[in-house]
Protein backbone atom coordinates (compact mmCIF):
# COMPACT_ATOMS: atom_id res chain seq x y z
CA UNK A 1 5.62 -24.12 27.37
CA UNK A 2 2.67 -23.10 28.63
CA UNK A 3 0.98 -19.86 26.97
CA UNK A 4 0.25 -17.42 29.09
CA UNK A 5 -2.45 -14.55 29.74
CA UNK A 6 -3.62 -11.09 31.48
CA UNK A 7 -7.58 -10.68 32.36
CA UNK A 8 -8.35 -7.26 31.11
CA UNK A 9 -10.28 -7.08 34.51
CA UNK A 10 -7.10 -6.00 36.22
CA UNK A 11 -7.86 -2.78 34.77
CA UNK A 12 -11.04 -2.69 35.00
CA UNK A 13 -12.51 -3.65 38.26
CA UNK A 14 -11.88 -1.11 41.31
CA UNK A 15 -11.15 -1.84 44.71
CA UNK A 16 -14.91 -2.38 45.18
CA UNK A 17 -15.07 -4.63 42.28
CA UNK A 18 -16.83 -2.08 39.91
CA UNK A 19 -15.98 -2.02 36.59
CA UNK A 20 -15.38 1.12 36.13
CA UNK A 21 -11.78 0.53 34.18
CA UNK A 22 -11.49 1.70 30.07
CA UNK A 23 -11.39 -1.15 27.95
CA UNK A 24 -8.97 0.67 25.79
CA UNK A 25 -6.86 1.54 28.82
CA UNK A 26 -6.15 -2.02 29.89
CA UNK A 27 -5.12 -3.60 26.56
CA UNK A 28 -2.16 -1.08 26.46
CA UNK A 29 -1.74 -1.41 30.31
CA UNK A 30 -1.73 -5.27 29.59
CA UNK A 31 0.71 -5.14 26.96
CA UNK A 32 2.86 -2.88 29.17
CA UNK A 33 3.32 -5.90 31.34
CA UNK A 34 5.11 -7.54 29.00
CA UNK A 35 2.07 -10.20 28.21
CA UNK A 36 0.86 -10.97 24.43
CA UNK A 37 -2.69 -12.29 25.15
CA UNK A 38 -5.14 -11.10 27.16
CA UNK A 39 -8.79 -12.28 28.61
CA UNK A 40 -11.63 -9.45 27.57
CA UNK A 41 -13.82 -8.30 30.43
CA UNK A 42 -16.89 -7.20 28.84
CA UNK A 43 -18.14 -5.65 32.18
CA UNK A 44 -19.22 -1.92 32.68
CA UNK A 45 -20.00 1.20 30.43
CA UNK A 46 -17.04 1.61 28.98
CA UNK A 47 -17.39 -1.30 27.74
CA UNK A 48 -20.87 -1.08 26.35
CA UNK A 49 -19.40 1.85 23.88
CA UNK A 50 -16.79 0.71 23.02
CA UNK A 51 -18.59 -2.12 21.48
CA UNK A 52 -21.74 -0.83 20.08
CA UNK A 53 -21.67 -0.86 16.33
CA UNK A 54 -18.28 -0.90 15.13
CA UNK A 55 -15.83 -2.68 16.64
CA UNK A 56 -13.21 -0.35 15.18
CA UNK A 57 -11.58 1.48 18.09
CA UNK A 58 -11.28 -2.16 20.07
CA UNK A 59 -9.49 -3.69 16.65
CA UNK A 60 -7.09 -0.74 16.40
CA UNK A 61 -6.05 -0.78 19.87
CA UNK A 62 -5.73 -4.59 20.08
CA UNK A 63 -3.55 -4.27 16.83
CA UNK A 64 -1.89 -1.66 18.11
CA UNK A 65 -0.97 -3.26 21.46
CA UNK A 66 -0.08 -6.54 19.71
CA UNK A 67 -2.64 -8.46 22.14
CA UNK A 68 -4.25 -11.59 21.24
CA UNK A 69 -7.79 -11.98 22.85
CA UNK A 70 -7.11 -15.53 23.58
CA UNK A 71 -10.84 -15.13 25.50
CA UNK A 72 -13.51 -13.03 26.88
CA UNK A 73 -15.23 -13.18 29.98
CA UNK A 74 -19.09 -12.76 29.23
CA UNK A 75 -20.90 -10.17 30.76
CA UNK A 76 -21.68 -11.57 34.83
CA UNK A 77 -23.60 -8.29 36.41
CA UNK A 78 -27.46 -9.19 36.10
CA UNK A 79 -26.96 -12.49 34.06
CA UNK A 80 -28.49 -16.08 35.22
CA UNK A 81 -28.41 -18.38 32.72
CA UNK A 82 -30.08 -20.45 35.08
CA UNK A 83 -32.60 -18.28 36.39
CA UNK A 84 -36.54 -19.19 36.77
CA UNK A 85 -37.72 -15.75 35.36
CA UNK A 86 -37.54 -16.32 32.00
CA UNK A 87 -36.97 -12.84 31.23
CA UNK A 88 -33.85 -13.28 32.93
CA UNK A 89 -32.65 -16.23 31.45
CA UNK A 90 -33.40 -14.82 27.60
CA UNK A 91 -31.14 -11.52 28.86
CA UNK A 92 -28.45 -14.14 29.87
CA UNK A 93 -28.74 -15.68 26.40
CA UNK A 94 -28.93 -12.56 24.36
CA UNK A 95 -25.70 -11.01 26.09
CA UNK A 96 -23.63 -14.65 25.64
CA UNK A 97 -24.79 -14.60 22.18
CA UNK A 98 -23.64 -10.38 21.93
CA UNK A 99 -20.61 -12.02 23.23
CA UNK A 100 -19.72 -14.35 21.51
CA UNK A 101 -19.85 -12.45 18.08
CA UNK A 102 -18.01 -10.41 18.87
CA UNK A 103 -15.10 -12.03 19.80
CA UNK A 104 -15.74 -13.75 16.81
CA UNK A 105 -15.15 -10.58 14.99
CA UNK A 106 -11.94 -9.83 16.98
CA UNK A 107 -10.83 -12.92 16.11
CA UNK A 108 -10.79 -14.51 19.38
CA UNK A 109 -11.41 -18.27 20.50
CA UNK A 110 -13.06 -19.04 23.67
CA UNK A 111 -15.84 -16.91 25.15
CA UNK A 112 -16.27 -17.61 29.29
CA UNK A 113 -19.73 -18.36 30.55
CA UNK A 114 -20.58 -18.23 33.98
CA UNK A 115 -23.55 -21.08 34.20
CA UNK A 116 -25.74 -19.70 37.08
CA UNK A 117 -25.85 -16.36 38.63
CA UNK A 118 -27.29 -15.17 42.18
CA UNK A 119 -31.20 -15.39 42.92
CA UNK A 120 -32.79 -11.96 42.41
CA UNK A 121 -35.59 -10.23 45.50
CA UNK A 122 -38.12 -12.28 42.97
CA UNK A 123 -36.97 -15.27 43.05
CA UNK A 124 -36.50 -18.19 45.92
CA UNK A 125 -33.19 -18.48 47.15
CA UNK A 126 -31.07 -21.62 45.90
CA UNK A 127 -31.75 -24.92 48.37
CA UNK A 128 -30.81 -28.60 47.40
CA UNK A 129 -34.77 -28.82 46.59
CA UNK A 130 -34.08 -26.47 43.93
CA UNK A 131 -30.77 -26.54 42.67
CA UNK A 132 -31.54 -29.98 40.38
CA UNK A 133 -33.97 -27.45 38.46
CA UNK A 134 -31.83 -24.11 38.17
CA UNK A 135 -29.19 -26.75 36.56
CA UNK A 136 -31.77 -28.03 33.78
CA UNK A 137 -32.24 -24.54 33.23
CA UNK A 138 -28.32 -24.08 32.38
CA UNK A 139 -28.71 -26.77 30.43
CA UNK A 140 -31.24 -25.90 28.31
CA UNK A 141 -29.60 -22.19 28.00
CA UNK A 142 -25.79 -23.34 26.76
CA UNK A 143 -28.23 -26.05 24.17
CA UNK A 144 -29.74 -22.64 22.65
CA UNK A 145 -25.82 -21.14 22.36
CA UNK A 146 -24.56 -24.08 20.95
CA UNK A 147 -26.00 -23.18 17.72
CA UNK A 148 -24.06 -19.63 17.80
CA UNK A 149 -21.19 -21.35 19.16
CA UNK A 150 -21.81 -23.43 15.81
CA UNK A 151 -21.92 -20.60 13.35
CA UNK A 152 -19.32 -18.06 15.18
CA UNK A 153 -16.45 -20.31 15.44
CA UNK A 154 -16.30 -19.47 19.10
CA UNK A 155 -16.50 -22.06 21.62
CA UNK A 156 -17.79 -21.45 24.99
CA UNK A 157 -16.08 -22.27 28.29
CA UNK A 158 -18.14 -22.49 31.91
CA UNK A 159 -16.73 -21.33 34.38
CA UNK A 160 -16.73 -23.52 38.23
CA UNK A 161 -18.29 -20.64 40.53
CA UNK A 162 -18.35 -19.99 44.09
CA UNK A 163 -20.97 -19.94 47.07
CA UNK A 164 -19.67 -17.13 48.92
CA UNK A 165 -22.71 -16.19 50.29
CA UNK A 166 -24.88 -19.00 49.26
CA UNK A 167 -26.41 -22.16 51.04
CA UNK A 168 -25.78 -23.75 47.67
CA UNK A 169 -25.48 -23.37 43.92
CA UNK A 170 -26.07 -25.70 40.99
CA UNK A 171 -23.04 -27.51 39.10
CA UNK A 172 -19.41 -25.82 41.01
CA UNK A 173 -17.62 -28.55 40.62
CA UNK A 174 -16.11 -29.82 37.67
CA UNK A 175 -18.07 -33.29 37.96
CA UNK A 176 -20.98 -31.66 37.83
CA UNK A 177 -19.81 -29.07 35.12
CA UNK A 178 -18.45 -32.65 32.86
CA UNK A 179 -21.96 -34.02 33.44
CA UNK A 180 -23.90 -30.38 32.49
CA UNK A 181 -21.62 -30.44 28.91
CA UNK A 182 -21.73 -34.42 28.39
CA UNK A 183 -24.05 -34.10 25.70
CA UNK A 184 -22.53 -30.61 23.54
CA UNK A 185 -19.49 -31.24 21.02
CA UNK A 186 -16.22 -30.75 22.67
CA UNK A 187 -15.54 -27.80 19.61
CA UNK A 188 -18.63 -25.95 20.78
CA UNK A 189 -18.59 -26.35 25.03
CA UNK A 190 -15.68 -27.05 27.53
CA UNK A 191 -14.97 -25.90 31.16
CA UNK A 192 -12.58 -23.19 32.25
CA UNK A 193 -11.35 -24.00 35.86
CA UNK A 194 -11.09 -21.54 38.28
CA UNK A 195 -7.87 -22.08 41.15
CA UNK A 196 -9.49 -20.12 43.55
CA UNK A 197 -13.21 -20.96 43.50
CA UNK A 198 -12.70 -24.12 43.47
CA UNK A 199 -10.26 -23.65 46.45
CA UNK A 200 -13.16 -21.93 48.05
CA UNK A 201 -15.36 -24.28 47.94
CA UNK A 202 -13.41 -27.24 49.65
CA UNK A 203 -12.20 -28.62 46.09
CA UNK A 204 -8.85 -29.39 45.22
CA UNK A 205 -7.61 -27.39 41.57
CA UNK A 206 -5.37 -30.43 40.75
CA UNK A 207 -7.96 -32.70 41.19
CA UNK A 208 -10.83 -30.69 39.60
CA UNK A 209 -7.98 -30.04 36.65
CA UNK A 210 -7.67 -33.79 36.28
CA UNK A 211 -11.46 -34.26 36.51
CA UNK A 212 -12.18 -31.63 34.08
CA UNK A 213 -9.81 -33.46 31.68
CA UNK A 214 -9.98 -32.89 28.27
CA UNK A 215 -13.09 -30.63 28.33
CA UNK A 216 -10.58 -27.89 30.02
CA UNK A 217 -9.95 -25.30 27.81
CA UNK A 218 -9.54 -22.72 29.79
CA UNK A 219 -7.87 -21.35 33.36
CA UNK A 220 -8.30 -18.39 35.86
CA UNK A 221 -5.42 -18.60 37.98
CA UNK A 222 -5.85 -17.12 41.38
CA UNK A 223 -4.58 -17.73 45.17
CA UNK A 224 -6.91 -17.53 47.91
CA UNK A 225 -6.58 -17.65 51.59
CA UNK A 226 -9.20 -20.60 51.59
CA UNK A 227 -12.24 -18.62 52.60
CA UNK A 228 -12.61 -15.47 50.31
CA UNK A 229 -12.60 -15.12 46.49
CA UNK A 230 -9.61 -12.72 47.02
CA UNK A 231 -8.09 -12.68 43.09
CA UNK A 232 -4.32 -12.78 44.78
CA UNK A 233 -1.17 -13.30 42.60
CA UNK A 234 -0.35 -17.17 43.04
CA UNK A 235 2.03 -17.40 46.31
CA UNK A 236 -0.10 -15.27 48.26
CA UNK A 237 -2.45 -17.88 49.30
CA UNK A 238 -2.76 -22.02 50.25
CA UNK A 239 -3.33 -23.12 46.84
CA UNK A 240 -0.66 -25.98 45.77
CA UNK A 241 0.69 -24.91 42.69
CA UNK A 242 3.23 -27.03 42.09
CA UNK A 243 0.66 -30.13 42.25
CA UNK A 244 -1.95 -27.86 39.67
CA UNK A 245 0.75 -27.65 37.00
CA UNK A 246 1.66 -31.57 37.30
CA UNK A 247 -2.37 -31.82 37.00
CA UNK A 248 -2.52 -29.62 33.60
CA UNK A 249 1.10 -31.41 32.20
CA UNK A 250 -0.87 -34.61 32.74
CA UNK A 251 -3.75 -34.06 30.90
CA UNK A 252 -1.71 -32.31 28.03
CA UNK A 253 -3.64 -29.08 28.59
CA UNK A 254 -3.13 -26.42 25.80
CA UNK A 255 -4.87 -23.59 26.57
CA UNK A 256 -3.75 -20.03 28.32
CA UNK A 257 -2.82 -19.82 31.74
CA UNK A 258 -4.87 -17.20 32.53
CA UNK A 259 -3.91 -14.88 35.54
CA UNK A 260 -7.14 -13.30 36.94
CA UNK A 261 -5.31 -11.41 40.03
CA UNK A 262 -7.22 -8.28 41.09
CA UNK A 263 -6.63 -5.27 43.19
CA UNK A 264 -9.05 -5.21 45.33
CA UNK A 265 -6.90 -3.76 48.18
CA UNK A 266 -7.20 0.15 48.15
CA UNK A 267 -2.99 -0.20 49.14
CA UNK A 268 -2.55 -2.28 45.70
CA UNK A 269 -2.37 -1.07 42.54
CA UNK A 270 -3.34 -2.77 39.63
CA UNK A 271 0.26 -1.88 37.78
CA UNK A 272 1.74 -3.29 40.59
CA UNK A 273 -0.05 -6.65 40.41
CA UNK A 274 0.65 -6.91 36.98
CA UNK A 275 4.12 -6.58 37.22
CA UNK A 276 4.03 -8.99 39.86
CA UNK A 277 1.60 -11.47 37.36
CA UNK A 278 4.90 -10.72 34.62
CA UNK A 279 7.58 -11.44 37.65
CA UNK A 280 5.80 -14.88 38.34
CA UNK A 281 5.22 -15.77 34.71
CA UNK A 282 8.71 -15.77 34.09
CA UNK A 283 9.55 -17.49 37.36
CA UNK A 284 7.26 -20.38 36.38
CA UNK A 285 8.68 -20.27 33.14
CA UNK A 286 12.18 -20.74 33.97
CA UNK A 287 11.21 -23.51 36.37
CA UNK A 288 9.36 -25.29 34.12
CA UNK A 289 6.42 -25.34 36.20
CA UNK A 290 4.68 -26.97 32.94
């Protein structure tokens, strides 16, 4: 039976995709729904309190909601891990590193790393002339967190991206992803798939699944209408589910299905996605959908 998880950024993100949700707010909210692990969005101010110094408040209210933080999604707004300023880059690698402690201290597992971010006004805009070298520059970023990943216990998961927006991007598929971790131990670096970028971006998720192989360790399920990142509860969309959970039962896959469904419709509410994230868990479940 497949284990399965809310992203905290339900709660968090607004219809404009701001994080301006409480941390606090969403683990009860997410336990509310009826789920018992949830993905960490460690995205906006709230969530730069909550988390400076003690982690107390976060630890009582995740014991007090009886979540498990099966993961948490890095920090994404300014990061680029693969960035030529090197200013940049060393922010990227300070706040993955911020990161990943503490979800070592909440007693988490996997910590999700988005490998490149968007060119800033100061630097050139991604072509295939340039993407070969923002990728080396990934690389050489996840070698530096390897050695946290090493002495945290907290293994880092990179996340396929989109290129809404974008001529190009380095590694968003999961063959270039494999060939980006080759080299790290499986313990410390594996992939977390995402349904509806890789929909996005003219990829099939069954086949990247069965590509990413046993270097998936993570999932952010979403539907998409094939053209927009639009974070819809599966069904909504043109994404074959059926033929994604075949994919994951074939490759023995162990790790949390994920739901990353927003409401980014002003006529949505996030309680009401949820409940429709809880209706379609135990739908799947009941199916045996994996």
């Amino acid at each position: 039976m497949p284990t399965y998880s809310l992203s905290a950024g339900l709660f968090i993100f607004d219809s404009h995709s701001k994080p301006t949700g409480d941390p606090i707010e969403a683990l009860e909210r997410t336990a509310t729904a009826g789920f018992q692990e949830t993905e960490l969005m460690a995205e906006g101010e709230a969530w730069d309190e909550v988390t400076q110094g003690d982690l107390g408040r976060l630890k009582s209210a995740l014991e007090h909601s009886g979540l498990f933080p099966h993961t948490l999604h890095a920090p994404m707004s300014g990061i680029d891990l693969a960035s030529g300023i090197e200013e940049i880059r060393r922010h990227g690698i300070d706040e993955m590193t911020k990161s990943m402690r503490i979800l070592a201290e909440l007693g988490g597992r996997t910590v999700i790393v988005h490998p490149s971010g968007r060119p800033g006004p100061d630097e050139n805009a991604y072509s295939w002339e340039n993407i070969g070298a923002a990728a080396e520059r990934a690389h050489a970023s996840v070698s530096e967190l390897v050695k946290v990943a090493e002495t945290t216990g907290i293994r880092m998961a990179l996340e396929n991206l989109p290129m809404t927006g974008l001529p190009c991007r380095p590694v968003v598929s999961m063959q270039e992803l494999r060939a980006l971790i080759a080299g790290f131990p499986a313990e410390q670096v594996g992939l977390c798939l995402d349904t509806g970028h890789a929909r996005i971006c003219g990829l099939d998720p069954a086949e990247q699944a069965r590509i990413a192989g046993e270097r998936l360790v993570a999932l952010h399920i979403q539907d998409v209408d094939g053209e927009r990142d639009c974070h819809w509860v599966p069904g909504r969309g043109v994404i074959d589910w059926a033929a994604l959970g075949q994919a994951l039962t074939d490759i023995d896959f162990d790790g949390a299905w994920t739901m990353e469904a927003l409401s980014l419709e002003a006529d949505v509410s996030a309680q009401e996605v949820a409940t429709a994230c809880a209706a379609l868990r135990e739908r799947w479940a009941s199916s045996g959908m994996a």
